[in-house]
Each structure stands twice: as C-alpha cells, then as structure tokens.
Protein backbone atom coordinates (compact mmCIF):
# COMPACT_ATOMS: atom_id res chain seq x y z
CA UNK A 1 16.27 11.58 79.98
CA UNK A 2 13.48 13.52 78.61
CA UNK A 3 15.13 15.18 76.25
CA UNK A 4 17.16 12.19 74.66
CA UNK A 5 13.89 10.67 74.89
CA UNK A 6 12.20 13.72 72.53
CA UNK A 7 15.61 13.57 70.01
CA UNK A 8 15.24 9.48 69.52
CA UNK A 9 11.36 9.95 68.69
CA UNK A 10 12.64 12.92 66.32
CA UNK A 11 15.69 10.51 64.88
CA UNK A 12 13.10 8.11 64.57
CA UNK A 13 10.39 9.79 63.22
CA UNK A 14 12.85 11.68 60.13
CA UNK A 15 13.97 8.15 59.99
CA UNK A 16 10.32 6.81 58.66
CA UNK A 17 9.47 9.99 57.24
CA UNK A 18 12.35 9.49 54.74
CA UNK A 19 11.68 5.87 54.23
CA UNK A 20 8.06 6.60 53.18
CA UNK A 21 9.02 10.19 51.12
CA UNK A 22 12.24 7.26 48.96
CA UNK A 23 9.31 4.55 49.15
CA UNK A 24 6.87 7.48 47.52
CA UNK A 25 9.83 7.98 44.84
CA UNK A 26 10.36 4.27 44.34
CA UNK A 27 6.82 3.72 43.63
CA UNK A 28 6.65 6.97 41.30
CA UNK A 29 9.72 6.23 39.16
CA UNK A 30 8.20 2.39 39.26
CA UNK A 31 4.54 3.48 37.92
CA UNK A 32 6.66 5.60 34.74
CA UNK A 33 8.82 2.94 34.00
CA UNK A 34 5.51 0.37 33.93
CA UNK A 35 3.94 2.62 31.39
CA UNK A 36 7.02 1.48 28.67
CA UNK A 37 7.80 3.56 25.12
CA UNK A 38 7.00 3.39 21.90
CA UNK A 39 9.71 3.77 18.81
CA UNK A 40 8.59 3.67 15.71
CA UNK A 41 10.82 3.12 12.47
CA UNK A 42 8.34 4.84 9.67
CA UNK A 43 8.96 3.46 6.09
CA UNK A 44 7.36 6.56 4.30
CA UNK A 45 9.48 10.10 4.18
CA UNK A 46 6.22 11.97 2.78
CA UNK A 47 4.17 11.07 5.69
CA UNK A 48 7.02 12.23 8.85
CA UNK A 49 5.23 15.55 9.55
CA UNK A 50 1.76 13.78 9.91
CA UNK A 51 3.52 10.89 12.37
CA UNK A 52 5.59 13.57 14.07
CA UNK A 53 2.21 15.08 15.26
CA UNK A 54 0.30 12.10 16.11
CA UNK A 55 2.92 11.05 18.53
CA UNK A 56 3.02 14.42 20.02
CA UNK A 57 -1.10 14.67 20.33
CA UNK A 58 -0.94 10.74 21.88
CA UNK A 59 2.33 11.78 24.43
CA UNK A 60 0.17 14.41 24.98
CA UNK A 61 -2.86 12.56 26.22
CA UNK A 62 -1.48 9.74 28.12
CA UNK A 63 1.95 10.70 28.71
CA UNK A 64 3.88 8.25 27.19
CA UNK A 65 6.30 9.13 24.95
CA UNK A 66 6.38 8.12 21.44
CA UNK A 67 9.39 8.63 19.13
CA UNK A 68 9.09 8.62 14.97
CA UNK A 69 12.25 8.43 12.94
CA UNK A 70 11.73 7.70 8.93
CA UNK A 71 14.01 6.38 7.01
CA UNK A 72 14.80 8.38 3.56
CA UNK A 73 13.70 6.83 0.34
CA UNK A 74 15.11 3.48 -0.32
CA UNK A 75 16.99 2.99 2.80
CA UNK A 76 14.48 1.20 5.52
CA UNK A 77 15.66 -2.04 5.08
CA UNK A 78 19.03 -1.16 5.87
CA UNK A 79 17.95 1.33 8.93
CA UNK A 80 16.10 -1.11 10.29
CA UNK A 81 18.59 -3.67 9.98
CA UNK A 82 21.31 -1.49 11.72
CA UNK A 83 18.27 -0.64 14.45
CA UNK A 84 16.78 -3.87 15.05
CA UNK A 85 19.79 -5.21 16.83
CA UNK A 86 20.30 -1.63 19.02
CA UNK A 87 19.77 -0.90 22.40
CA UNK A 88 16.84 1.51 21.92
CA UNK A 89 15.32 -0.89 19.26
CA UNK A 90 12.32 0.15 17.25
CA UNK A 91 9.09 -1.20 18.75
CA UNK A 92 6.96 -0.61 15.87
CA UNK A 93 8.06 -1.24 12.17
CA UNK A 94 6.77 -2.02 8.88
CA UNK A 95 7.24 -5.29 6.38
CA UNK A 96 5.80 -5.20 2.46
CA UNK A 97 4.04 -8.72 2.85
CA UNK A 98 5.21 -12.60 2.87
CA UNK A 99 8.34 -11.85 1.40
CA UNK A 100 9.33 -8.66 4.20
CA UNK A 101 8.11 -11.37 7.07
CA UNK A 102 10.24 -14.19 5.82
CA UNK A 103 13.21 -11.56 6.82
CA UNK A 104 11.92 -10.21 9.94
CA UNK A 105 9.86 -13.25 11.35
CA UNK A 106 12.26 -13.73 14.21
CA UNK A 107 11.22 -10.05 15.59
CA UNK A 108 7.66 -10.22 15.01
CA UNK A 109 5.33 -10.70 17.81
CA UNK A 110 1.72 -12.35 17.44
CA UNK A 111 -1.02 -9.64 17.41
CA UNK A 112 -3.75 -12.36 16.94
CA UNK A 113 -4.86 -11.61 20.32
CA UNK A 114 -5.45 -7.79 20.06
CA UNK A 115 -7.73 -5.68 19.65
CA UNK A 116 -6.44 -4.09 16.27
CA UNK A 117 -6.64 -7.58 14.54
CA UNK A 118 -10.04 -7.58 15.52
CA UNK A 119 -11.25 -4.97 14.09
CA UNK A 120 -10.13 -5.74 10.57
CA UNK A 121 -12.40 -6.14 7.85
CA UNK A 122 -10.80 -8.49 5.94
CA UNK A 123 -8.78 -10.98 8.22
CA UNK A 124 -7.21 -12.78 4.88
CA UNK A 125 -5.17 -9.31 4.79
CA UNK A 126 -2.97 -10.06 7.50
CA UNK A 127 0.30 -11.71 7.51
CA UNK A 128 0.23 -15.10 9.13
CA UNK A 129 2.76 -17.71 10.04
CA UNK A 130 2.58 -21.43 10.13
CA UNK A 131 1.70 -21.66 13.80
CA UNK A 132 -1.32 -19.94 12.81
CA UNK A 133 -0.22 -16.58 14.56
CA UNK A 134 -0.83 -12.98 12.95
CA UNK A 135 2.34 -11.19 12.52
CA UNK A 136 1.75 -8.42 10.57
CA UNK A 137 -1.55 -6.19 10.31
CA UNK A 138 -2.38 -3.79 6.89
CA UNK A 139 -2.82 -0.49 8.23
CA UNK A 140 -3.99 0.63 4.98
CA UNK A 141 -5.66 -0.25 1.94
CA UNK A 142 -5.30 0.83 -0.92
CA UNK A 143 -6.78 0.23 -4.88
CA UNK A 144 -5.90 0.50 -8.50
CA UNK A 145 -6.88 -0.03 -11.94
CA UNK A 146 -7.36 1.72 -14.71
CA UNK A 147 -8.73 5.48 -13.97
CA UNK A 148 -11.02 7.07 -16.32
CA UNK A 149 -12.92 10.48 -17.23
CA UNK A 150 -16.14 9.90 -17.47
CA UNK A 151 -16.84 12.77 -19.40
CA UNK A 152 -15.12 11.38 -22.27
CA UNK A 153 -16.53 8.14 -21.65
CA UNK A 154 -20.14 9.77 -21.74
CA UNK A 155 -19.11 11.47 -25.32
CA UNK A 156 -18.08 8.24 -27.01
CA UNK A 157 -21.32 6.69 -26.21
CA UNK A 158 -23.28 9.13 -27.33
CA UNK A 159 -21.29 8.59 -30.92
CA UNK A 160 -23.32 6.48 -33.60
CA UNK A 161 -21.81 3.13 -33.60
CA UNK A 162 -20.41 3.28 -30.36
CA UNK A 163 -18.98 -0.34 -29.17
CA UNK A 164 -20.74 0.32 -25.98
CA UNK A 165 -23.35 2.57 -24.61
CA UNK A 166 -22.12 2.79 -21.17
CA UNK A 167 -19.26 1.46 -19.05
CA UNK A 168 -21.36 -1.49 -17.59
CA UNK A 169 -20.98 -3.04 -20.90
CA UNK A 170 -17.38 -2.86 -19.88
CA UNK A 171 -16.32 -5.84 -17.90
CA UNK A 172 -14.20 -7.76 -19.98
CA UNK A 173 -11.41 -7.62 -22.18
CA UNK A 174 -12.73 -8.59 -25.35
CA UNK A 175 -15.34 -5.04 -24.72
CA UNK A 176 -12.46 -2.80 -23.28
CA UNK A 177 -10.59 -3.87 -26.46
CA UNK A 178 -13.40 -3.10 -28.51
CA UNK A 179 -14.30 0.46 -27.11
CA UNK A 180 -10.74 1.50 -26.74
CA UNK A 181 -9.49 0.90 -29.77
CA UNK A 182 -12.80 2.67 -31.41
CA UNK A 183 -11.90 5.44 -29.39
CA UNK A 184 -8.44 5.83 -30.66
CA UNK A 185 -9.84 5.94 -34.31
CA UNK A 186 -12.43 8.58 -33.49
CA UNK A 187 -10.15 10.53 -31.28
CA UNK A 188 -10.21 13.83 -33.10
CA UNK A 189 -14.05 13.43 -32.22
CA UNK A 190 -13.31 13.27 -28.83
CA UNK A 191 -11.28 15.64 -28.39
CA UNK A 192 -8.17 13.91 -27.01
CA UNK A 193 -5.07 12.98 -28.47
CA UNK A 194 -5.25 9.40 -27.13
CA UNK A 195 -7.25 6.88 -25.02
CA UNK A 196 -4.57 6.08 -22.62
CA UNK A 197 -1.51 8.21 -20.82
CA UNK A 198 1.66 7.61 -21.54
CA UNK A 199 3.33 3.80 -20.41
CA UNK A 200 5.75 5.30 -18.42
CA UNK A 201 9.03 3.01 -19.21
CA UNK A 202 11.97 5.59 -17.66
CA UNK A 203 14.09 3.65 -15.17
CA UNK A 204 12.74 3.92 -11.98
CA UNK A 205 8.83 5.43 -12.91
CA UNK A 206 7.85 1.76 -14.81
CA UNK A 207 6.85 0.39 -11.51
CA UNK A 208 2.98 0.40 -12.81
CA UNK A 209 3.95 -2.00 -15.25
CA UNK A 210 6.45 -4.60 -13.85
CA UNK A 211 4.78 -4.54 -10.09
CA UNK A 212 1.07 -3.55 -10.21
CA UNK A 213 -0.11 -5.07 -13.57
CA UNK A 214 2.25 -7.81 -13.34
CA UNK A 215 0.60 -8.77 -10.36
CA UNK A 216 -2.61 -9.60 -12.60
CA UNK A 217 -1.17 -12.82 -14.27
CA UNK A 218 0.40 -13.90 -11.10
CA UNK A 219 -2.84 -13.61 -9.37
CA UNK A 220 -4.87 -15.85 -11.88
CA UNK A 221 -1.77 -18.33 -12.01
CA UNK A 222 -1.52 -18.73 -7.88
CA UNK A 223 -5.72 -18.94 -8.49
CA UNK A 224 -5.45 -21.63 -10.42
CA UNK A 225 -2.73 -23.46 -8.34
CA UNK A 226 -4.31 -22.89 -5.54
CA UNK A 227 -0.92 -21.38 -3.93
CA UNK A 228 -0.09 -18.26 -2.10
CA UNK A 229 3.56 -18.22 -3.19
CA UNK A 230 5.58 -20.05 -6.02
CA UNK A 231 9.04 -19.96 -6.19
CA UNK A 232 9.21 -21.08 -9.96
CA UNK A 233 6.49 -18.96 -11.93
CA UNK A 234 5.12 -20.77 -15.21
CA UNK A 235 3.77 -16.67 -16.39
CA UNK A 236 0.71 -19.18 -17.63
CA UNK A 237 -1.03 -15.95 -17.69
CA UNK A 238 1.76 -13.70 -19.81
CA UNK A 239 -0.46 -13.86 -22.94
CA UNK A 240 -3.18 -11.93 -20.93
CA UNK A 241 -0.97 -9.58 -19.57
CA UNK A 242 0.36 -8.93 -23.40
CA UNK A 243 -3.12 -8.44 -24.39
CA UNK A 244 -3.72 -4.92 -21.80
CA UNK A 245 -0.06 -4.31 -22.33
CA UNK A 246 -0.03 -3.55 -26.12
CA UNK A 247 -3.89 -2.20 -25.66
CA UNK A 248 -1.93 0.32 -23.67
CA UNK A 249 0.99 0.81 -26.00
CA UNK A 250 -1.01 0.90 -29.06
CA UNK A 251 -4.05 3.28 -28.06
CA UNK A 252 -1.62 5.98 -26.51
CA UNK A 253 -0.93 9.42 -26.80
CA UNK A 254 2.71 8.55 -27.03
CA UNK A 255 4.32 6.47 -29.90
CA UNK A 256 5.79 3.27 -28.41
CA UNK A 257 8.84 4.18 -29.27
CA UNK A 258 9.03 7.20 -26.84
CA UNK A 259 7.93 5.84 -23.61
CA UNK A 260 11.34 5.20 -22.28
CA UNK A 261 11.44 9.10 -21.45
CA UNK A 262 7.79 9.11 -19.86
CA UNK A 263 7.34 9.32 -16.08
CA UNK A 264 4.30 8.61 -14.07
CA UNK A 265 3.86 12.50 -13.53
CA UNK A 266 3.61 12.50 -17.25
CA UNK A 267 0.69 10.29 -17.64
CA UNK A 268 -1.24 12.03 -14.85
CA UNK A 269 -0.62 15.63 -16.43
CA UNK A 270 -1.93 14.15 -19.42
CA UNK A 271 -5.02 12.93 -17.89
CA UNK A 272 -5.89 16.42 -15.77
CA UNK A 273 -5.34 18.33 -18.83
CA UNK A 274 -8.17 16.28 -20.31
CA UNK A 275 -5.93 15.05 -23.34
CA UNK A 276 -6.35 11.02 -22.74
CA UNK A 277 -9.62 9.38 -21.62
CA UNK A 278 -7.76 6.81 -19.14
CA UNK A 279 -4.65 5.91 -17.01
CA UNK A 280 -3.58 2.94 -14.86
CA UNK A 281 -2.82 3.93 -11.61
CA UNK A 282 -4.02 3.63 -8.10
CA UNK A 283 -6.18 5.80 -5.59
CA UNK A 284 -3.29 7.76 -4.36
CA UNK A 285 -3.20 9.20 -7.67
CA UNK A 286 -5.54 11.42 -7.42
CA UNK A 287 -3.11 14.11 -6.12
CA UNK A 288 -1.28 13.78 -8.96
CA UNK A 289 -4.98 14.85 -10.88
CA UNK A 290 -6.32 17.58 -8.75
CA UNK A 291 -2.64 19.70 -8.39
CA UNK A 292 -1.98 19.51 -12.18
CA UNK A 293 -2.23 23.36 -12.99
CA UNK A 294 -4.58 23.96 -15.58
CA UNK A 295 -6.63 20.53 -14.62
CA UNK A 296 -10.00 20.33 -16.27
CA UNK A 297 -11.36 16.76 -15.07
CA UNK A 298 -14.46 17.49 -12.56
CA UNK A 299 -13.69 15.31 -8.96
CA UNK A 300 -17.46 13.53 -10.01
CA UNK A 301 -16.19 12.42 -13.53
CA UNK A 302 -12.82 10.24 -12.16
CA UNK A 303 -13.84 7.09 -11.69
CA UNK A 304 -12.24 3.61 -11.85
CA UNK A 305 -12.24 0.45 -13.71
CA UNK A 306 -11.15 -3.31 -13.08
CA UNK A 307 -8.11 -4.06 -15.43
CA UNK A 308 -9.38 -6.56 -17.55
CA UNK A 309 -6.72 -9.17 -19.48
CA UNK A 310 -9.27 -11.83 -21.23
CA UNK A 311 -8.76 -14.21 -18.12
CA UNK A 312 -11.57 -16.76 -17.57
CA UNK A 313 -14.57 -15.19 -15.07
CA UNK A 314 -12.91 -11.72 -15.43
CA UNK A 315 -16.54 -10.19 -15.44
CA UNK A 316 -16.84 -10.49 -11.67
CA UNK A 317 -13.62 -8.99 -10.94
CA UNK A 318 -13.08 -5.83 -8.95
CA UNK A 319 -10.35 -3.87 -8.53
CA UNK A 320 -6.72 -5.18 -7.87
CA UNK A 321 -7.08 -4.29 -3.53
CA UNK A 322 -4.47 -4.66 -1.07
CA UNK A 323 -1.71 -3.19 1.18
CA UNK A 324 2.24 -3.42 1.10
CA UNK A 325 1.94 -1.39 4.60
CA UNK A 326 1.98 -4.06 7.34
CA UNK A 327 2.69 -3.06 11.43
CA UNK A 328 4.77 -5.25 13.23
CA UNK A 329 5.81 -5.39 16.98
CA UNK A 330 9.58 -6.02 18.17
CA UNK A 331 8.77 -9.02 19.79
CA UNK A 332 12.38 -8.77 21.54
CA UNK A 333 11.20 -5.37 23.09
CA UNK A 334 10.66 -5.57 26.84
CA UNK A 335 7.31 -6.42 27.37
CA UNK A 336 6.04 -3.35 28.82
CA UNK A 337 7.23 -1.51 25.59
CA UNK A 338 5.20 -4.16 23.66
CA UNK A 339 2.11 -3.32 25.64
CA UNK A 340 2.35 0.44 25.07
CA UNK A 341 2.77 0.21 21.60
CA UNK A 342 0.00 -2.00 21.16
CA UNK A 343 -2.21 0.80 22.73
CA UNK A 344 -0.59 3.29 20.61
CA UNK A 345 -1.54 1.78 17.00
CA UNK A 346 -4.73 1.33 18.77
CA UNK A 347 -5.65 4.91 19.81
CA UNK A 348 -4.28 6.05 16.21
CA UNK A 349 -7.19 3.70 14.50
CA UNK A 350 -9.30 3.91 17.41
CA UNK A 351 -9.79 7.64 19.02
CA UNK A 352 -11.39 10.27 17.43
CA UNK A 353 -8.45 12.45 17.32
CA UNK A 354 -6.21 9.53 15.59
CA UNK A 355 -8.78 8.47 12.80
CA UNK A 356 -8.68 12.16 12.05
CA UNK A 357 -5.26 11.87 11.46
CA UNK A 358 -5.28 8.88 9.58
CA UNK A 359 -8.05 9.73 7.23
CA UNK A 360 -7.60 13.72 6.81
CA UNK A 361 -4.01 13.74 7.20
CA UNK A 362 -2.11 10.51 6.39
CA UNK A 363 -4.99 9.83 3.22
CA UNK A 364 -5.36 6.74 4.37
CA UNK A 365 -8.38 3.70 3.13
CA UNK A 366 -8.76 2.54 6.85
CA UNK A 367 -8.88 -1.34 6.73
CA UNK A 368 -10.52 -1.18 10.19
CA UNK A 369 -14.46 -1.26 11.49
CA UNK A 370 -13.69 1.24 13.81
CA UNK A 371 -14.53 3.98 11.00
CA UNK A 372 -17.58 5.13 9.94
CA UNK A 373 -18.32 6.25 6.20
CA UNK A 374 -18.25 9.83 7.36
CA UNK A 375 -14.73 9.58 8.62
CA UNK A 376 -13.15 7.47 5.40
CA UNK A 377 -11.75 9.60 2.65
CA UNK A 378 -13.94 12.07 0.87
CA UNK A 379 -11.98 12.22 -2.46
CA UNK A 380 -12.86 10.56 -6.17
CA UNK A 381 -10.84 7.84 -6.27
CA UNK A 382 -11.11 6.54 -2.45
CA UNK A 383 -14.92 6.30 -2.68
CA UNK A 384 -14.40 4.54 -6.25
CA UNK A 385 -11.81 2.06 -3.80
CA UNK A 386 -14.83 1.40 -0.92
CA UNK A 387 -17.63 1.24 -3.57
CA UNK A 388 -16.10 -1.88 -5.12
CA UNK A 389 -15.03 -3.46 -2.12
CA UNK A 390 -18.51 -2.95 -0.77
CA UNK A 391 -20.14 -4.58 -3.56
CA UNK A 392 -20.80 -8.28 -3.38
CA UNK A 393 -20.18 -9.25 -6.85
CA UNK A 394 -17.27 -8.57 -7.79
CA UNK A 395 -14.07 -9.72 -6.00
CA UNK A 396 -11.06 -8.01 -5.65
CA UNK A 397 -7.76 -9.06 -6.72
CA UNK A 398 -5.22 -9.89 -4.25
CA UNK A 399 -1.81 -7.43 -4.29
CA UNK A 400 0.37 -10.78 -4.86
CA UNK A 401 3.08 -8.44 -5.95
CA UNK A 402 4.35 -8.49 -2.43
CA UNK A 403 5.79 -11.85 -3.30
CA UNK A 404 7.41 -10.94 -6.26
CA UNK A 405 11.70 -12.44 -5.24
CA UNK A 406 13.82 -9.17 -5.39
CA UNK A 407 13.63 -5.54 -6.56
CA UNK A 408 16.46 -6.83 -9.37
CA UNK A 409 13.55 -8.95 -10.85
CA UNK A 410 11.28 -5.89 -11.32
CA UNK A 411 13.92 -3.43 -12.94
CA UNK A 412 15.00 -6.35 -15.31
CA UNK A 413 11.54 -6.77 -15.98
CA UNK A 414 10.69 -3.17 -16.82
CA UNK A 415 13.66 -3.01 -18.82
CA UNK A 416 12.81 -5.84 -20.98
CA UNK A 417 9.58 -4.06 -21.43
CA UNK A 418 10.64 -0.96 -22.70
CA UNK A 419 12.89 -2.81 -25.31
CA UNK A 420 9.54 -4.35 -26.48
CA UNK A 421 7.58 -1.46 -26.42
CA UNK A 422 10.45 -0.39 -28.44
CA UNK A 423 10.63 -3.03 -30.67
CA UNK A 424 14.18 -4.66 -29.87
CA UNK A 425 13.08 -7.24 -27.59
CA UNK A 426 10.48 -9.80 -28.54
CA UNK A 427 7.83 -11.06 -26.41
CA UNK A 428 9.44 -14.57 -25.99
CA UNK A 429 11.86 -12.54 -24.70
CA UNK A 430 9.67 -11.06 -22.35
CA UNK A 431 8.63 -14.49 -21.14
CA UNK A 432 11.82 -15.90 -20.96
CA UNK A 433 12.98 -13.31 -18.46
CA UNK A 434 10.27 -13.45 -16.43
CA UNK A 435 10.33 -17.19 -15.75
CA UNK A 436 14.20 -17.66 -15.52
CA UNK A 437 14.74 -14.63 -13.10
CA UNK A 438 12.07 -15.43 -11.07
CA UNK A 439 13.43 -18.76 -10.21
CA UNK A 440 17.10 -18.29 -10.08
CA UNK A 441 16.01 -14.83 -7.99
CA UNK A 442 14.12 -16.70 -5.24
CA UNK A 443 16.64 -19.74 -5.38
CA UNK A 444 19.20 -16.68 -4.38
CA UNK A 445 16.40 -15.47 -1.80
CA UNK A 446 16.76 -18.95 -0.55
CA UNK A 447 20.10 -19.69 -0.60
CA UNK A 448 20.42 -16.99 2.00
C-alpha cells in the first residue's frame, strides 16, 4: 500500500511538474509573440546600409526583430503593391504626399494619437484625411533654392556700380534680375564663366526644373485659391516661372542650346570648381559640392537663397521647405505588429543612439523637437535649411509638387522645356502643355 501510495504522489507530482514546466513555455512563447515585428519596405536604395544597421542596433536593445528590404530605384510602388497584400506584409512604408495617400489610404493607420506626431514641429506637414486623422508623418525635411558662393557674391559688390552691395538687397526678382544679369556682363571680372550652372534638360536629370521650380507657380496659384489640390491648373503663375526660367537660361555658362546634354552632376561640378556663382538645387546637394575633386568653394561661403519669380509679397519668402518622405503604418497588420513599430520609428527619432543615426548617418533635417541644435546636421547647406525656417519673417514655401497628377506630366513637361530652351517650342506651348496634361492626367488619376 505504501509503496503504490509513494508511486501515485510521484505520478502525480511529474504530472504538475510538467503542467507548470508547458504552462512556463506557454507563457514564454506568449510574452515573444506579444512583443510583435516590424517590416519595413524602404523607398531609398542609397540609404539600405544605414537602415540595415539601425534595425540591428534596435533588435539589439529590445529584442524585437526588425526587417529592412528596399526597393531598387523606381520600383517601390510596384514592390509594395505586390507586398501590401502578402502574408508577411510590410508594417512600415513610405507615401510622397496627398497624391501617394489617395493610393494607399485604405492601409494607413491614424498616428494622431502618438507620440511621434507629437513631437513635430510643424503639424501642417503631416498628411491628413477628412476624418481629421494623421496618416502619414514627414520624417525628414528637407530645403532648396538657389545655392550660391558667397565669395563671388562678396567680389561683385565690391565692383563700382554694383546693382547691390550685399545679398540682403536681394529679395526679389526685379533685384536678382538686376544683379545677375550685371554679373554675366562683368563675368571676366569675376572670374567665372557664368552666373548660373548649367539647366540640366537630359531626360531623366531635368527634375529641378519640371518638379522643384514648378512647384513655385503652383504654390502662389493654390495661395491665391485658397486650395490644397486642383485638379485643373490655370499655371496663373507661368509668366513668373518664365521670368527665373530664362534668368537661368540666359545668364549660364552653357548656351541654351546645349542643355539637353547637361546633368545635375554637371551643374554641381561647375559650381565646386568655382566657375558659376550659383545653382538651384536643394540641401542634399551639398555632397555633390564637397566630393567634386579639385573643389575650391570654402563650406562657410555656400549659402542659400529664396527663388524669387516677381510674385506679389515675394520679399518675405523663405526657402521652398518640405518632405516627399512620409511613414505610414499597415493598418491591416495585427495589432501587436502595429504597436511595435510605432515604438520602433520612435526610438529611431527618439534615443540617443537612433538620432545619431538619423542625423550623422542617414543626413537627415529632423522635423522632430526631440533634437537639439547640437545633434541636427553640421554641414553648409543644412544650417542654411534651419536658419530660414527659424526665422520669423520669412515663410517657407510649401513642396506642393507632391500633388503634381503623374510622373508622365513631369517628363512631358521637361521635354517641352528643353525644346524651348532650344528654341523649337514656344512658350504658349509651354503653357498649353502644362494646363491640358494636368487636367486630362488627373481626370485619368480619377478615372481609376
């Protein structure tokens, strides 16, 4: 009796031992699976390596795993398109603005609630929807205008007769005309062979010119209609963008005539190698400065300045200051997924280790109060970027280019412009084109 007695306390007592050790393994395997994923879809190739190790230094520190697959150039709509709909869908991805949410609204959670909305420093960046929900948060800003050596600047003012004795005389068209075309007839006294780089007009490297400037007279025209999207564009503005479009053409170092073979790495050789006084281009040019072999522009002469077309109130304007680069969260994810990437994009703009990353690797304009002046960018043309947004006087023009109907529109645009830079399209022709594809381009859009 005894000893059955001993074997059912043993039985019974293996019994509840095993219970408790698969109860202990339920409750393990239960705890990882609360702590979800993260998968994000990365829109640029040029930044992988940087993503690659932030995920690693975050899986590293809290132990959930975060996975980083970029699409090659040109592809991301497509990849995510194929991915959305996947099992293993991304939980993080990126949209371009109003026109990238109108195709991916359905995925989009609301991050109106978190933390990383918050801490943005201009709310009016994010994308929002009708219900008054935030669906898409800038992760970085960025600037542009026209760039300029300040040296040469400082040597034309010092000329007798100078239009202007220093660039805050500059701050309107009818001035920048002025000096600039001065400059071009006392170039050999300067030293350079032209005031401005080359218009690059080659297929594919005239984005400056149908995208960023052409966002100037959209701007002023959804100003004045107090609109943030039309889907049949007037161009009421297309003189002033003809105005800094032939200033450009027509105070070059390039004949007109030869800027369908110039690319953008063109006009920023030109620039390092001190042969033009000024370029159009944006703050993450200033790679394309400081690598040019043989550069002779000093990092405390590159400076920028608003583009000015002759629009009304122009003098107040600061530099053309937005994003393309918007975070959104799968919204069909499973919610714990949604949760841990949430905290992820948080630590990355949050943590010391992740705003290292963004600022000193990635060479990203945080958008976020979370950073300190010490840990935004140190280089030229970033500090040129935070010292107009800082200042109270001017006001920075919106990227409305992110509304701009299809990628068609552009190219036919830039084409157009290089047979008028050329001299075998007319201007009307430039008008006409604009304001015919843009409609029949967003009635497609529609349509769809």
């Amino acid at each position: 009796m005894r000893i059955r007695k001993l074997l059912s306390l043993g039985l019974a007592s293996t019994m509840l031992a095993s219970i408790a050790l698969t109860g202990c393994g339920d409750e393990t395997s239960s705890k990882e699976e609360e702590k979800g994923s993260v998968y994000y879809l990365n829109f640029k190739p040029e930044a992988d390596e940087a993503w690659q190790a932030i995920a690693k230094d975050y899986t590293k520190e809290t132990g959930i795993e975060v996975k980083v697959v970029t699409a090659a150039n040109n592809t991301y709509e497509q990849i995510l398109s194929n991915e959305i709909e996947a099992t293993d869908a991304p939980t993080l991805f990126q949209i371009n603005g109003p026109v990238g949410y109108a195709n991916w609204s359905d995925y989009c959670y609301d991050l109106k609630d978190t933390d990383l909305y918050s801490w943005l420093l201009d709310k009016s960046l994010a994308i929002e929807g009708e219900d008054g929900g935030v669906y898409g948060i800038p992760y970085v800003v960025e600037g542009y205008g026209i760039i300029y050596n300040d040296a040469i600047m400082s040597k034309y003012f010092a000329l007798d007769d100078a239009k202007a004795k220093s660039m805050d005389e500059v701050n309107n068209f009818d001035t920048l005309k002025a000096v600039v075309e001065d400059m071009q007839a006392r170039k050999a006294d300067l030293g350079i062979d032209g005031v401005f780089g080359s218009t690059s007009l080659k297929k594919g490297e005239d984005w400056r010119w149908q995208t960023h400037l052409a966002n100037l007279p959209v701007y002023y025209e959804y100003k004045e209609k107090n609109v943030s999207i039309l889907k049949e564009l007037d161009f009421s503005f297309g003189d002033n963008y003809k105005n800094i479009f032939d200033l450009y053409i027509n105070n070059s170092c390039t004949e007109p005539t030869l800027l369908g073979s110039k690319t953008v790495n063109d006009s920023m050789s030109e620039f390092a190698l001190g042969q033009v006084a000024m370029i159009q281009n944006g703050n993450w040019g200033w790679g394309g400065i400081s690598e040019v072999e043989g550069n002779v522009v000093k990092e405390e002469d590159v400076k920028f300045l608003p583009i000015y077309t002759g629009a009304a109130g122009e003098e107040n304007q600061g530099l053309c200051t937005g994003t393309e680069n918007f975070f959104c969260i799968n919204k069909e994810a499973d919610q714990k997924d949604i949760d841990a990437t949430i905290d992820f994009v948080e630590w990355v703009f949050s943590s010391a280790k992740g705003k290292d990353a963004v600022t000193n690797t990635l060479g990203f304009i945080s958008p976020f109060n979370t950073f300190s002046d010490a840990e935004s960018p140190q280089d030229p043309l970033a500090k040129e970027v935070l010292r107009y947004m800082a200042d109270s006087t001017k006001t920075s023009v919106s990227w409305n280019f992110t509304t701009f109907p299809s990628q068609k529109f552009k190219d036919d645009f830039g084409a157009v412009l290089l047979g008028y830079a050329a001299g075998t399209s007319t201007w009307d022709d430039v008008k006409t084109l604009v304001v015919d594809e843009w409609a029949s381009e967003w009635a497609a859009n529609d349509a769809n």
